[in-house]
Protein backbone atom coordinates (compact mmCIF):
# COMPACT_ATOMS: atom_id res chain seq x y z
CA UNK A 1 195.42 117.08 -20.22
CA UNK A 2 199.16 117.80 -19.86
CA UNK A 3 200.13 120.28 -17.00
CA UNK A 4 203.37 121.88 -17.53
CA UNK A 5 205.55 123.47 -14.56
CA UNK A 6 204.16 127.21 -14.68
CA UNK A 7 200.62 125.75 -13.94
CA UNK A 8 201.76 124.06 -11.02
CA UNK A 9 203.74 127.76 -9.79
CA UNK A 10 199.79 128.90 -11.10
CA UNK A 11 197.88 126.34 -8.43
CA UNK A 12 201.03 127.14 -5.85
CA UNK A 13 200.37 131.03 -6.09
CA UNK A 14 197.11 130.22 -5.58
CA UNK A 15 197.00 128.14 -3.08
CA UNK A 16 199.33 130.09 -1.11
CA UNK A 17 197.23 133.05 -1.77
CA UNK A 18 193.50 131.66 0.03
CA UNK A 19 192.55 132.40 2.48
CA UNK A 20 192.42 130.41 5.82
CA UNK A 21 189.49 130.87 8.25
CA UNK A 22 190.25 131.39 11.99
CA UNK A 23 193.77 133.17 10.77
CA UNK A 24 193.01 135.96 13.21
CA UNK A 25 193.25 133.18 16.08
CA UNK A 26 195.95 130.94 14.97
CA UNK A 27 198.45 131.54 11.90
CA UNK A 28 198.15 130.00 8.74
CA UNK A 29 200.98 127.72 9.03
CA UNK A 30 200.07 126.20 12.45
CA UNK A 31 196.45 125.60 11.35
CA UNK A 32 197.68 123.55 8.03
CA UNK A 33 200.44 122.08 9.94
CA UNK A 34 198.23 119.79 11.95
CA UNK A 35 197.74 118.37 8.25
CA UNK A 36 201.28 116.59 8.58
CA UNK A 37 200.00 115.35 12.02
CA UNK A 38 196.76 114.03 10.22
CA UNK A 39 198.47 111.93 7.64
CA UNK A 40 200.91 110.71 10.50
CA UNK A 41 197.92 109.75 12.83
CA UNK A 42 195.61 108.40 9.94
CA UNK A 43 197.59 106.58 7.01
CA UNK A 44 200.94 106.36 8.98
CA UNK A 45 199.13 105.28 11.90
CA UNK A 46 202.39 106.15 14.18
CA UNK A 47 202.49 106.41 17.68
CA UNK A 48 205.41 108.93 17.92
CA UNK A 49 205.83 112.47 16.52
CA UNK A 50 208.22 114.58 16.78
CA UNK A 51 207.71 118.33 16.01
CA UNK A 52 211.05 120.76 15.38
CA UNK A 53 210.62 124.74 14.84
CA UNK A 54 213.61 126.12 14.60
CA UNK A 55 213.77 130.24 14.71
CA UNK A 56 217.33 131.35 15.25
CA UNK A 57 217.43 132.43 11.47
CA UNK A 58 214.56 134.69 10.54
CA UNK A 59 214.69 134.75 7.15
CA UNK A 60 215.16 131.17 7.23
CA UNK A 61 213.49 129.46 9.86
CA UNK A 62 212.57 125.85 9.80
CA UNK A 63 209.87 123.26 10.64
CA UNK A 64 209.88 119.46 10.22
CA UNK A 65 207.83 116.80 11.62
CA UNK A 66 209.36 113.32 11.86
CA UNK A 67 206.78 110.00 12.52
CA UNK A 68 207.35 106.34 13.15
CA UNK A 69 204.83 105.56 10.94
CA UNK A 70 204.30 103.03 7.69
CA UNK A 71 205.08 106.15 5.31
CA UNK A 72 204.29 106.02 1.40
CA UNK A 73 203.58 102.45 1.02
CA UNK A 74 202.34 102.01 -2.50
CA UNK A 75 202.11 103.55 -5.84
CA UNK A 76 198.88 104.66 -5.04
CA UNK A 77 199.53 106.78 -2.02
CA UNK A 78 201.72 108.32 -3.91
CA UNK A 79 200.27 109.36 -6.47
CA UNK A 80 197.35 110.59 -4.23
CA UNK A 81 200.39 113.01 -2.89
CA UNK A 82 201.51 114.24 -6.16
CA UNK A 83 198.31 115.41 -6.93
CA UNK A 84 197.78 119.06 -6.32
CA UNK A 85 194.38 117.90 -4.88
CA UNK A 86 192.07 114.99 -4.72
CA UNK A 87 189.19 115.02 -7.38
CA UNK A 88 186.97 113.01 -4.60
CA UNK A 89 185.92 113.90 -1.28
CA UNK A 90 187.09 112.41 2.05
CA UNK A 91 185.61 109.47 3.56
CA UNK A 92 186.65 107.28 6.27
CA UNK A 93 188.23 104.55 3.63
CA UNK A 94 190.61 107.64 2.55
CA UNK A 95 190.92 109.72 5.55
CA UNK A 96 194.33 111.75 6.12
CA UNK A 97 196.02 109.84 3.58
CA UNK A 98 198.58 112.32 1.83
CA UNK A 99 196.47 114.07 0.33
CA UNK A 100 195.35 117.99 -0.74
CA UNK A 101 196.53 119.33 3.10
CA UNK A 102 199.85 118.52 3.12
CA UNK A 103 200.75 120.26 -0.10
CA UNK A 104 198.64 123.54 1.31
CA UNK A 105 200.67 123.69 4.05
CA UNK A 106 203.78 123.85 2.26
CA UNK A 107 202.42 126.40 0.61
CA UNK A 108 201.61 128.94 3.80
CA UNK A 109 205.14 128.06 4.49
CA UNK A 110 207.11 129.09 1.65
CA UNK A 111 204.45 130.75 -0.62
CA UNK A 112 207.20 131.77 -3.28
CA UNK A 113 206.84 128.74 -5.78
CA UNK A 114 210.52 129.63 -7.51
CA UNK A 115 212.46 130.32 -3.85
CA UNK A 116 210.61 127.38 -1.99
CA UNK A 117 212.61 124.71 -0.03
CA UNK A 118 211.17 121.81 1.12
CA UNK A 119 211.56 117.97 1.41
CA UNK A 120 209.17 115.26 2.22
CA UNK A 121 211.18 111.77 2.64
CA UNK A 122 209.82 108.09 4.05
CA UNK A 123 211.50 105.11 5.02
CA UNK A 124 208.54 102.12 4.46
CA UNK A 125 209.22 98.58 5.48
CA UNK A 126 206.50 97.54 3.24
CA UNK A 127 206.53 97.65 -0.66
CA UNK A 128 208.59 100.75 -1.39
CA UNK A 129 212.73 99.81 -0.73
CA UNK A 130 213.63 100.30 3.46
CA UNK A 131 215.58 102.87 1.71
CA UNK A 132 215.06 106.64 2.35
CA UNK A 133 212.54 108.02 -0.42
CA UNK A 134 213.22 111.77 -0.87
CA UNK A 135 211.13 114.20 -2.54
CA UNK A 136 212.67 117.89 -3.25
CA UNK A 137 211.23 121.06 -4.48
CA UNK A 138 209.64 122.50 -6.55
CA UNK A 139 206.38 120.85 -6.73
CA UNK A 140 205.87 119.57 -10.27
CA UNK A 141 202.93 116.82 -9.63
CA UNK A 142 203.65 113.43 -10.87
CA UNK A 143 207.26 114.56 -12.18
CA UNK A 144 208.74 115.90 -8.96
CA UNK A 145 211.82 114.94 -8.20
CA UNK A 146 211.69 112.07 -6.31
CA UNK A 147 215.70 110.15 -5.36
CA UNK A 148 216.08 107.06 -3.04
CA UNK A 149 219.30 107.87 -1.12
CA UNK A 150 221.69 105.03 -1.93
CA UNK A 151 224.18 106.70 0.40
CA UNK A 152 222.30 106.49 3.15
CA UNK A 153 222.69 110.38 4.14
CA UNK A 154 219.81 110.46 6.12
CA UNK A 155 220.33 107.14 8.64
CA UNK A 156 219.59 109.11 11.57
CA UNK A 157 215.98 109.84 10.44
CA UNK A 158 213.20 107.50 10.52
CA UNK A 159 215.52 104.45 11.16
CA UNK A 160 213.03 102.54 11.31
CA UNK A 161 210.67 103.56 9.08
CA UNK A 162 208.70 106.21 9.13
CA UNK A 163 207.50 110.01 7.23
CA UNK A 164 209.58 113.21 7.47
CA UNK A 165 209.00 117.03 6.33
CA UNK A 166 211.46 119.79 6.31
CA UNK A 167 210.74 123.16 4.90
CA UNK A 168 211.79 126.73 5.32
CA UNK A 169 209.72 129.46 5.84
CA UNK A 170 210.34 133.23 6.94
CA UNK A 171 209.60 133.88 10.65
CA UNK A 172 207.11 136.44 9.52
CA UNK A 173 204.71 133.61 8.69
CA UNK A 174 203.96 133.47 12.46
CA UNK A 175 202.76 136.83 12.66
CA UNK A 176 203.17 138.05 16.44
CA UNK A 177 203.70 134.12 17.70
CA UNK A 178 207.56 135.01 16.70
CA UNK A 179 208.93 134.11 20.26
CA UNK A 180 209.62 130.16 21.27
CA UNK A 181 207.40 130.77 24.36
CA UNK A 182 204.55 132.57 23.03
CA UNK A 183 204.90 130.00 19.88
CA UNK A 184 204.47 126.66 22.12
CA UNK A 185 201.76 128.28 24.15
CA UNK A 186 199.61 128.60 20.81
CA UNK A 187 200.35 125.32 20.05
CA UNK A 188 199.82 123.82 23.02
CA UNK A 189 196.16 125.53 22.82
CA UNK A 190 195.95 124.37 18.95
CA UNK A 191 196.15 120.76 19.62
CA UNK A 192 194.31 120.28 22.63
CA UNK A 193 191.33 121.68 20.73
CA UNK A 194 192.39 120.07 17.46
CA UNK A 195 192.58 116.21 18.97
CA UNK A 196 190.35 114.18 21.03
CA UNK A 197 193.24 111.00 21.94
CA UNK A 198 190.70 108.24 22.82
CA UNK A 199 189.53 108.04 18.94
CA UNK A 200 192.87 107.39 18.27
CA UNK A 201 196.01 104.38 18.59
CA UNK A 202 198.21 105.69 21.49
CA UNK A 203 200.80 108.26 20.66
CA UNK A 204 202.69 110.95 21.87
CA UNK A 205 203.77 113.93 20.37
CA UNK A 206 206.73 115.89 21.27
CA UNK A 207 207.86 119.63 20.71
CA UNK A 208 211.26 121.13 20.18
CA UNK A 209 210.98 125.06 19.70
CA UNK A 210 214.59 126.42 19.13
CA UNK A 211 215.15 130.19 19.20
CA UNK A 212 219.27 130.63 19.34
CA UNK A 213 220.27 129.32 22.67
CA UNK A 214 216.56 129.03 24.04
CA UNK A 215 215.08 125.28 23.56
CA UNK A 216 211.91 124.84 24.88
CA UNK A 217 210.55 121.15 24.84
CA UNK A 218 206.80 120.07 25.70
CA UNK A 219 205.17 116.59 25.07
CA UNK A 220 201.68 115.60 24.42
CA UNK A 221 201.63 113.26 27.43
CA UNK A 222 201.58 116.57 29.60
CA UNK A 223 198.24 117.38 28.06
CA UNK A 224 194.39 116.95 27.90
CA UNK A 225 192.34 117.82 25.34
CA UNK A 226 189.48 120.48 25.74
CA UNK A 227 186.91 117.97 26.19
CA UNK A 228 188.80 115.55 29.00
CA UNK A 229 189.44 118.80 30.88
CA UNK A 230 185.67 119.52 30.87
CA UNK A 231 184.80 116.04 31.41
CA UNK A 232 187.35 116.51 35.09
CA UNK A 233 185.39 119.64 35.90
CA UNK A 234 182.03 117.97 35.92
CA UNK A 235 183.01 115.25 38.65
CA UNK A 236 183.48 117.99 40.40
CA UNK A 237 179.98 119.67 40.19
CA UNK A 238 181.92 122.80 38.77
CA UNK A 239 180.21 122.29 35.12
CA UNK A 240 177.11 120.93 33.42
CA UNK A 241 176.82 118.10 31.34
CA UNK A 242 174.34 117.45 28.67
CA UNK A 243 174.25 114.65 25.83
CA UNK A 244 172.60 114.01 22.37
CA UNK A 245 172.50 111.54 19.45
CA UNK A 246 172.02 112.34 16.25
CA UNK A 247 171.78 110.34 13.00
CA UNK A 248 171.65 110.65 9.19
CA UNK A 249 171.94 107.62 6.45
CA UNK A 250 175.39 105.98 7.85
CA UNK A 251 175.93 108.83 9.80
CA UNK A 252 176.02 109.04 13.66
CA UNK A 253 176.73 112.59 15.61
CA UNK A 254 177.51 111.80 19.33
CA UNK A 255 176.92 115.10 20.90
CA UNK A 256 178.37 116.56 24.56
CA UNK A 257 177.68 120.28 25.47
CA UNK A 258 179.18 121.28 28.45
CA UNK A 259 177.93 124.51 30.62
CA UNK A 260 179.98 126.57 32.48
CA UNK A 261 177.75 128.79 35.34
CA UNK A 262 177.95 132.30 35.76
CA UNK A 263 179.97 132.62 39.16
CA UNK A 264 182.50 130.19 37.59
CA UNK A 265 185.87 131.42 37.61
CA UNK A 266 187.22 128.42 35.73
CA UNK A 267 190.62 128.85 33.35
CA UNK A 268 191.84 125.44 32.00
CA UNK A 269 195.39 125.83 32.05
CA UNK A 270 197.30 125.94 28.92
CA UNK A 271 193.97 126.75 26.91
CA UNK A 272 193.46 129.95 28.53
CA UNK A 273 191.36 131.23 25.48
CA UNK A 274 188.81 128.23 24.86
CA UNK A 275 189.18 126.90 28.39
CA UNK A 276 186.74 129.57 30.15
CA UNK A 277 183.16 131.39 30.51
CA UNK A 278 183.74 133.49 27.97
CA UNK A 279 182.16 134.81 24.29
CA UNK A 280 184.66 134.07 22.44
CA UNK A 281 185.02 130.33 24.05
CA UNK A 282 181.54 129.57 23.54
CA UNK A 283 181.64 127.10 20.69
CA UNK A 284 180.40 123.73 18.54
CA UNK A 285 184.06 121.89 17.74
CA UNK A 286 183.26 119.81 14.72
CA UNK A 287 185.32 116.14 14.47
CA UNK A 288 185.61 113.61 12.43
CA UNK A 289 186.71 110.56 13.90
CA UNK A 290 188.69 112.34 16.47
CA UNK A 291 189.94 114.79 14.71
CA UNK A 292 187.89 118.27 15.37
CA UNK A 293 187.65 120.44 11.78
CA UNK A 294 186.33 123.58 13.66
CA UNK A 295 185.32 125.00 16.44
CA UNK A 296 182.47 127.70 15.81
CA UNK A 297 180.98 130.43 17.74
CA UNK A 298 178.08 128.87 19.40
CA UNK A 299 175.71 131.97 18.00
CA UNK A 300 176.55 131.43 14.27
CA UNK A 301 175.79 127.80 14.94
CA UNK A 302 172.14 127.90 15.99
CA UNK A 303 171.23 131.12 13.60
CA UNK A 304 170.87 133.65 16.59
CA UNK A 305 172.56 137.18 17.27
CA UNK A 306 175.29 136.80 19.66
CA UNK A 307 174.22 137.18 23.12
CA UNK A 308 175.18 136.61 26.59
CA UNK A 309 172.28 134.15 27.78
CA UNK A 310 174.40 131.49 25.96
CA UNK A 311 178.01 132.50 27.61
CA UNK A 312 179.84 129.80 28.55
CA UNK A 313 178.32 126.76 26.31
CA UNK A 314 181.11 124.63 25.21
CA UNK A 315 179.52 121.81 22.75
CA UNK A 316 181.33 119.12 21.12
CA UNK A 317 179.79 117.30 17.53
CA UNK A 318 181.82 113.76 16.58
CA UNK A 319 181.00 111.97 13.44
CA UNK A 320 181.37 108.85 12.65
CA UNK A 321 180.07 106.19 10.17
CA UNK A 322 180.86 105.56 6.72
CA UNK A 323 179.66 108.88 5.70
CA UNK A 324 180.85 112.32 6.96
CA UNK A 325 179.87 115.71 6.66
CA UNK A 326 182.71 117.14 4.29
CA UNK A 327 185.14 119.44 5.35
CA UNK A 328 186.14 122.40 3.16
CA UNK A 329 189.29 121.36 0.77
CA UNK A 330 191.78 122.04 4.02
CA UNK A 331 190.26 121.32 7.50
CA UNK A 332 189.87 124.16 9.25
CA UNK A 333 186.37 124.50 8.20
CA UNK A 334 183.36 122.52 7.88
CA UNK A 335 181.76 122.62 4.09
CA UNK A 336 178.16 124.18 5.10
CA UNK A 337 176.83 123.02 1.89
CA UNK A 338 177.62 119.99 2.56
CA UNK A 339 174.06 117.95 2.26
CA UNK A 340 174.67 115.32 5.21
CA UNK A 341 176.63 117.94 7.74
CA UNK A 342 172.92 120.10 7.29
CA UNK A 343 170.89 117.23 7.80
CA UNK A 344 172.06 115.73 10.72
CA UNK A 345 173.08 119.10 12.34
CA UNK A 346 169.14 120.46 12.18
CA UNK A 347 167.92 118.37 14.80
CA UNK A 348 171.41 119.31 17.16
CA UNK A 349 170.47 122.83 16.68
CA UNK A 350 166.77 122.56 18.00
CA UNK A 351 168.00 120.44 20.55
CA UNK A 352 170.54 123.46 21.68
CA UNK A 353 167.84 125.93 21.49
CA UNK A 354 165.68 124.17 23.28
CA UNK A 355 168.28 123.01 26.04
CA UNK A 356 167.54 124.82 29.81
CA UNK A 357 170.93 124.49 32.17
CA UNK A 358 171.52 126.37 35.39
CA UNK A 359 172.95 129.29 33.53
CA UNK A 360 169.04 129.99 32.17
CA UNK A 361 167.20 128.34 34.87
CA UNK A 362 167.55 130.02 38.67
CA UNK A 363 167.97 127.29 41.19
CA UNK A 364 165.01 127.66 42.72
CA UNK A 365 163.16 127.45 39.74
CA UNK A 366 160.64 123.69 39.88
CA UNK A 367 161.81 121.37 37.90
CA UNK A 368 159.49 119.60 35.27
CA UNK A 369 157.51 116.35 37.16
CA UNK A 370 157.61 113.88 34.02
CA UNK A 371 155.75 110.93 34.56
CA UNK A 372 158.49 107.83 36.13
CA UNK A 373 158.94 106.49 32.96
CA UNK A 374 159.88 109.21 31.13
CA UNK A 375 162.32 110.57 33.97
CA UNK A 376 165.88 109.65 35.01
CA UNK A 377 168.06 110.86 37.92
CA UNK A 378 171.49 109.72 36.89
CA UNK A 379 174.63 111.02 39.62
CA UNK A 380 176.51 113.45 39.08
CA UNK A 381 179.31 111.62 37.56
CA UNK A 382 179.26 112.50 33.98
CA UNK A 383 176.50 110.40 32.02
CA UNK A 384 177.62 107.81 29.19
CA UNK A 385 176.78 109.57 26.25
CA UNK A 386 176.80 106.45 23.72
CA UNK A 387 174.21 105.02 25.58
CA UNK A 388 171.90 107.96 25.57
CA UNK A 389 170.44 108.30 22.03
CA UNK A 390 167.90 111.40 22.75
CA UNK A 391 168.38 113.52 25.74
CA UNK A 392 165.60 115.71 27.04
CA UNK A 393 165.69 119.44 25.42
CA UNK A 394 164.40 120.95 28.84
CA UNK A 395 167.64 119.30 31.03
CA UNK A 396 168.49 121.18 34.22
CA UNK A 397 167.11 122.68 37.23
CA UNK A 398 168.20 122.83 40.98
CA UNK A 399 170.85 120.68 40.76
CA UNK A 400 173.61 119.65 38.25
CA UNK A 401 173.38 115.83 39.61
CA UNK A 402 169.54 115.45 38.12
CA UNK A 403 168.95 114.91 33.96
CA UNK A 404 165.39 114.69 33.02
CA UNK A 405 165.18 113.19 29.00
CA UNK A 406 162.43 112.25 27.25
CA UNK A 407 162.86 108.41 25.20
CA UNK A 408 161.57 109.48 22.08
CA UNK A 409 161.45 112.89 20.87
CA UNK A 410 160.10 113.19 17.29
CA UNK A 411 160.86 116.15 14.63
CA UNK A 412 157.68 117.16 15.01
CA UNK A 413 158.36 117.34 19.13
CA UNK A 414 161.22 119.34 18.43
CA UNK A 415 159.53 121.46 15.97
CA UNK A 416 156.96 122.26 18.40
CA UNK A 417 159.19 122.78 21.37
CA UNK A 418 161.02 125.63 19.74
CA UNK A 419 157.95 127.47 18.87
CA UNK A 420 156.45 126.88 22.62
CA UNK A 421 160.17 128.49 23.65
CA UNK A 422 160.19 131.25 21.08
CA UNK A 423 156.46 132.50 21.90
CA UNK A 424 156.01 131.39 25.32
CA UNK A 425 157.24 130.41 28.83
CA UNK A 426 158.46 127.45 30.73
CA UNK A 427 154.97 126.72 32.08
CA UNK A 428 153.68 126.33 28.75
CA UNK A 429 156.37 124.01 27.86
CA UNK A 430 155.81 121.74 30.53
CA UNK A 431 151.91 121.57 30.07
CA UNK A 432 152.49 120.31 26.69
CA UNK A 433 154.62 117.59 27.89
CA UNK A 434 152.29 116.44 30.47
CA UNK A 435 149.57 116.59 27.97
């Protein structure tokens, strides 16, 4: 089937025109532009970013992301990037690799197909000439116009070797995050909730927001992720700690919630929003080999109505294995149709439900007396959660140093341990395990 320019300005329009979910949190354009980031962590595997926003011109503002990366090394990656999307799904053989994402982000940034500017560019060492590759607007799929730069105009970029994006965008594409401080707060926030480090090679990124004579710079190696800043909180007694494995086919879903109590006046700084016993912090962050999709409202997770009992649960789901739950085309959102992200997610969800911390359970409430085999009293240094492959749903009591778990809990267990919680109390519960 041939594909002439106006159906590309057809799939740009388009494109540019769906929606995003979570836009009333973050803008469009800084939750696709973590897409760049993806394909410079992932296929480029680089070790140093460098982000420029640059908002001294309003009607012309402009944002490019420069890696040290291997860049387009081969025909085939290549292709993959002059294809308006991928016809199959993401695994961890084809992860990040210059695919659908970068080409929606370029369209929240300049959604006018005809008036777009934009330039991708990549110096490889390998296969393609050390010479810089340069790709210009508009987007026209396999005939774009692509130029290697005999001149050597752009010597200063990616020296040696590496993946570059410039485009131009209209300052009103940032909605109220207009202002070079309020912009690098909300980025700050974005990618300590986006990235989880250890999954990946060792990089940094750096910021540059430039707003007439105001530069700002920040760098990644200021910064902990969500999760690491939890992790701190509960050598310190000041937050719960509970773990859980679950599997499907190839599929492995190392699970960490993490509970802040009710007196807590804890504020992570530089997440202020998701750092915090709040409602709106009380999430599941999806990932895929460190790289978290989504992070959803705890209540929408686990089917109930929203409600304050669970305040201050902060849960983290990473998959790994050969095969992942699928995000939605761009990944800001987990595909809930997807048949493996339901299956292995069913038994996390009775597992939350049937989870007791400190912020259900009063402190002088008894803890359940398992018999010594089934029972554990780990310190309260946080647990090691690959090494725990089913934690016990009824975790918690008088102090946040004890973790009782059962070894084996069944479907059927589970099955039967949200009923006993749904119909009855605590007391039943127990005399069911010490049946």
């Amino acid at each position: 089937m041939n594909i002439s320019g106006s159906d590309y300005e057809g799939f740009w329009r388009m494109s540019a025109n769906e929606g995003v979910p979570y836009s009333n949190e973050f803008p469009e354009v800084l939750q696709t532009c973590t897409e760049f980031v993806d394909n410079s962590l992932g296929a480029g595997n680089a070790t140093e970013i460098k982000i420029t926003i640059n908002l001294t011109d309003q009607r012309k503002c402009v944002f490019s992301i420069e890696d040290n990366g291997k860049g387009i090394e081969n025909l085939i990656e290549l292709k993959r990037f002059l294809q308006f999307a991928s016809s199959k799904g993401s695994s961890e053989k084809n992860e990040n690799i210059y695919g659908h994402g970068a080409k929606k982000a370029l369209t929240k940034f300049c959604p006018d197909f005809n008036t777009a500017v934009w330039k991708v560019m990549w110096r490889s060492r390998n296969g393609f000439s050390n010479k810089m590759n340069v790709l210009s607007s508009p987007f026209n799929g396999q005939e774009t116009d692509l130029k290697m730069d005999d001149a050597d105009n752009y010597k200063d970029i990616c020296p040696e070797g590496g993946f570059y994006v410039y485009t131009e965008f209209d300052i009103e594409r940032l909605g109220s995050y207009n202002k070079a401080n309020k912009l690098m707060e909300v980025l700050q926030e974005l990618f300590r909730i986006r990235y989880e480090p250890e999954f990946y090679q060792k990089y940094v990124i750096n910021f540059e927001i430039i707003q007439g004579e105001t530069i700002i710079k920040e760098s990644s190696e200021n910064w902990k992720s969500l999760k690491q800043c939890l992790e701190e909180e509960v050598l310190k007694n000041s937050v719960e700690k509970f773990v859980f494995r679950s599997t499907f086919g190839k599929c492995i879903a190392e699970v960490t919630m993490f509970c802040i109590p009710k007196d807590s006046r804890l504020t992570i700084k530089g997440i202020e929003r998701y750092g915090k016993r709040c409602m709106f912090a009380t999430r599941v962050y999806f990932g895929r080999n460190g790289r978290y999709i989504e992070g959803r409202p705890y209540h929408e997770f686990v089917g109930l109505k929203e409600h304050n009992n669970n305040n201050g649960r902060i849960a983290f789901v990473m998959y790994t294995g050969e095969d992942l739950p699928q995000p939605c085309t761009t990944k800001v959102k987990m595909q809930d149709t997807c048949r493996i992200f339901k299956s292995i997610n069913e038994p996390i969800i009775n597992w939350f439900l049937a989870t007791k911390t400190k912020i259900d359970i009063p402190a002088s409430t008894p803890i359940a007396h398992l018999p010594p085999s089934t029972t554990s009293h780990v310190p309260s240094t946080p647990v090691n959660e690959y090494e725990q492959s089913n934690a016990n749903p009824l975790a918690g009591g008088g102090t946040s140093s004890t973790i009782l778990r059962l070894n084996r809990i069944t479907k059927e267990d589970e099955r039967i341990l949200v009923k006993l919680i749904q119909k009855y109390n605590k007391k039943a519960i127990i005399d069911w395990i010490n049946k």
